[in-house]
Protein backbone atom coordinates (compact mmCIF):
# COMPACT_ATOMS: atom_id res chain seq x y z
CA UNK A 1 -50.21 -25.72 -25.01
CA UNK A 2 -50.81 -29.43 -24.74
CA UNK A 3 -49.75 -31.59 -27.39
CA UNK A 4 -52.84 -32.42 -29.23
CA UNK A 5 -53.25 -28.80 -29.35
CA UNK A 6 -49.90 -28.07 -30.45
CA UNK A 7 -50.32 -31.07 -33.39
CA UNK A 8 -53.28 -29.51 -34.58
CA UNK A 9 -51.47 -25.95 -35.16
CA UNK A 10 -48.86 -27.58 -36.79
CA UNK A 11 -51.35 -29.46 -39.40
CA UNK A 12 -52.91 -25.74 -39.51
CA UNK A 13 -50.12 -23.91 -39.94
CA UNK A 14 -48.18 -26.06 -42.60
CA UNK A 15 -51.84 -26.25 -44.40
CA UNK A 16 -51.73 -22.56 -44.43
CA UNK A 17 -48.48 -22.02 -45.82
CA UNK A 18 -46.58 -23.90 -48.68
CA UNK A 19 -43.69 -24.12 -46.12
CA UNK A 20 -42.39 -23.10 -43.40
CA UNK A 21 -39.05 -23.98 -40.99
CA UNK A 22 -38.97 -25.56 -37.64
CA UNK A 23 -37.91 -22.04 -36.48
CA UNK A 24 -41.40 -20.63 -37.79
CA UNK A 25 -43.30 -23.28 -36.22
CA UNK A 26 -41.64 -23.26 -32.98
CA UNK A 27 -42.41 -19.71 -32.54
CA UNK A 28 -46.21 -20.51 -33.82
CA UNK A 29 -46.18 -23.06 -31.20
CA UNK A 30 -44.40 -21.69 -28.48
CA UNK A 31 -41.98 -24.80 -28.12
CA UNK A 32 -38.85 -25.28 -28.83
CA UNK A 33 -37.01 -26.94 -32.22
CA UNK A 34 -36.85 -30.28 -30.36
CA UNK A 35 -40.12 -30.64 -29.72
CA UNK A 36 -41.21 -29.34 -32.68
CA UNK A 37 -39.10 -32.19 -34.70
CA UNK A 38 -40.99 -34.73 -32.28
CA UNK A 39 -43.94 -33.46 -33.24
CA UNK A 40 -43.43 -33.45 -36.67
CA UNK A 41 -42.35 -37.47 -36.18
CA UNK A 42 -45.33 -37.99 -34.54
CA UNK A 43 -47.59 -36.46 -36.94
CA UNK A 44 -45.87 -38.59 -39.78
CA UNK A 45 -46.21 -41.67 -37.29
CA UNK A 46 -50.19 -40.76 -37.60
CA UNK A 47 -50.13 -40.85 -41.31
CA UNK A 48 -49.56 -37.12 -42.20
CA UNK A 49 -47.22 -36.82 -45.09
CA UNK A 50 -44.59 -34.18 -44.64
CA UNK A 51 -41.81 -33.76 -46.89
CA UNK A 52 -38.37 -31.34 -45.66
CA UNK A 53 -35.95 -29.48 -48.28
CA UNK A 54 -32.73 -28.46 -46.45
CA UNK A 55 -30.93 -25.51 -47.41
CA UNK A 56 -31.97 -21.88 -48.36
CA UNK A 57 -35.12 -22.03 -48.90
CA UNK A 58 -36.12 -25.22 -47.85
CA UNK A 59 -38.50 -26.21 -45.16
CA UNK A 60 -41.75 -28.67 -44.25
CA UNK A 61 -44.40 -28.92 -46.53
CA UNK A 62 -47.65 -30.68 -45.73
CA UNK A 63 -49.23 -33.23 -48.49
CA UNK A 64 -51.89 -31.30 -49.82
CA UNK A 65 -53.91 -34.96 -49.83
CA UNK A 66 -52.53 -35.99 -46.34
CA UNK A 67 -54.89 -36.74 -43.70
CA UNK A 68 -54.24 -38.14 -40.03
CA UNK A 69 -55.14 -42.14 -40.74
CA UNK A 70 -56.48 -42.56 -37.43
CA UNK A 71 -58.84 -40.57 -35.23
CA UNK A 72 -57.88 -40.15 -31.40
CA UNK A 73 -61.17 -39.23 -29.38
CA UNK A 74 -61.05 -38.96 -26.27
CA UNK A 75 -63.90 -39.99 -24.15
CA UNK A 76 -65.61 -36.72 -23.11
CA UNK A 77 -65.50 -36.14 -27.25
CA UNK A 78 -67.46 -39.68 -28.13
CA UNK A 79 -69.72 -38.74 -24.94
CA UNK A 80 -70.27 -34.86 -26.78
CA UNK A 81 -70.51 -36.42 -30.53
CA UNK A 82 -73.24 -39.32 -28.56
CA UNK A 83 -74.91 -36.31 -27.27
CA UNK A 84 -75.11 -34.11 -30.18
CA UNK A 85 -76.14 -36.08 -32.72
CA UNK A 86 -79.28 -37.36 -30.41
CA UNK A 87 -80.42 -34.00 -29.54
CA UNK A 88 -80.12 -33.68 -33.42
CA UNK A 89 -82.57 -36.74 -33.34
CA UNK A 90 -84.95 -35.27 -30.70
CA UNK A 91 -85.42 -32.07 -32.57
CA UNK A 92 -86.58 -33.42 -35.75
CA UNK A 93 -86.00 -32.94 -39.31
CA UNK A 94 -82.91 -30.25 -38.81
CA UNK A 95 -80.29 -30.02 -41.93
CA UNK A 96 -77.42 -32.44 -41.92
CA UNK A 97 -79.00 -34.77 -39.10
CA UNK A 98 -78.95 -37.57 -40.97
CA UNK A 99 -75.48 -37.30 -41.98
CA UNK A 100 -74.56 -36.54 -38.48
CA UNK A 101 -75.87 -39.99 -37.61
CA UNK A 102 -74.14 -41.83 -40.64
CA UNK A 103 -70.60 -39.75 -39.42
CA UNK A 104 -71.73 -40.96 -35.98
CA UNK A 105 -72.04 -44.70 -37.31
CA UNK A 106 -68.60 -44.96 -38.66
CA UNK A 107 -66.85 -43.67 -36.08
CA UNK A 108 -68.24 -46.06 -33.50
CA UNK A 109 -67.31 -48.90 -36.45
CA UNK A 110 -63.52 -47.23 -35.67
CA UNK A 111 -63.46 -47.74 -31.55
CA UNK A 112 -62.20 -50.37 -30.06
């Protein structure tokens, strides 16, 4: 599993459950404690709050209100949002296209 990939099960997981232990998520992850600790700096590095209790019963807990502060697209994904929201265009009046567009709008506000 590739580390974006791995990130995102993390966020999933610890959304999922009120906590859980590095143990929990390395199996989940299929990686080991280490680099599920630098994953869990990196998603903290991104903006994600996550607090830690040691002890019995302790563990990570997500911030119900966190959210990653910064988006990382990778090309093919801007090409595939480009893409989808025009076809959304060319086929008329569907549901949501105009939102698609405004969504659309402030992510290309966000790229460098």
């Amino acid at each position: 599993m590739n580390v974006r990939l791995r990130h995102d099960a993390i966020v999933r997981t610890l959304r999922r459950n009120d906590t859980s232990t590095i143990d929990a998520l390395a199996e989940e992850v299929g990686a080991s404690r280490r680099t599920v600790l630098r994953d869990i700096s990196a998603l903290r590095d991104a903006g994600y709050v996550i607090h830690s209790d040691v002890g019995r019963g302790g563990g990570l807990q997500l911030d119900p209100q966190s959210v990653q502060t910064s988006a990382k697209l990778t090309v093919p994904e801007v090409f595939a949002l480009l893409i989808s929201v025009a076809a959304m265009r060319a086929a008329g009046n569907l549901p949501f296209s105009e939102l698609a567009d405004a969504g659309l709008a402030k992510i290309e506000k966000a790229l460098p």
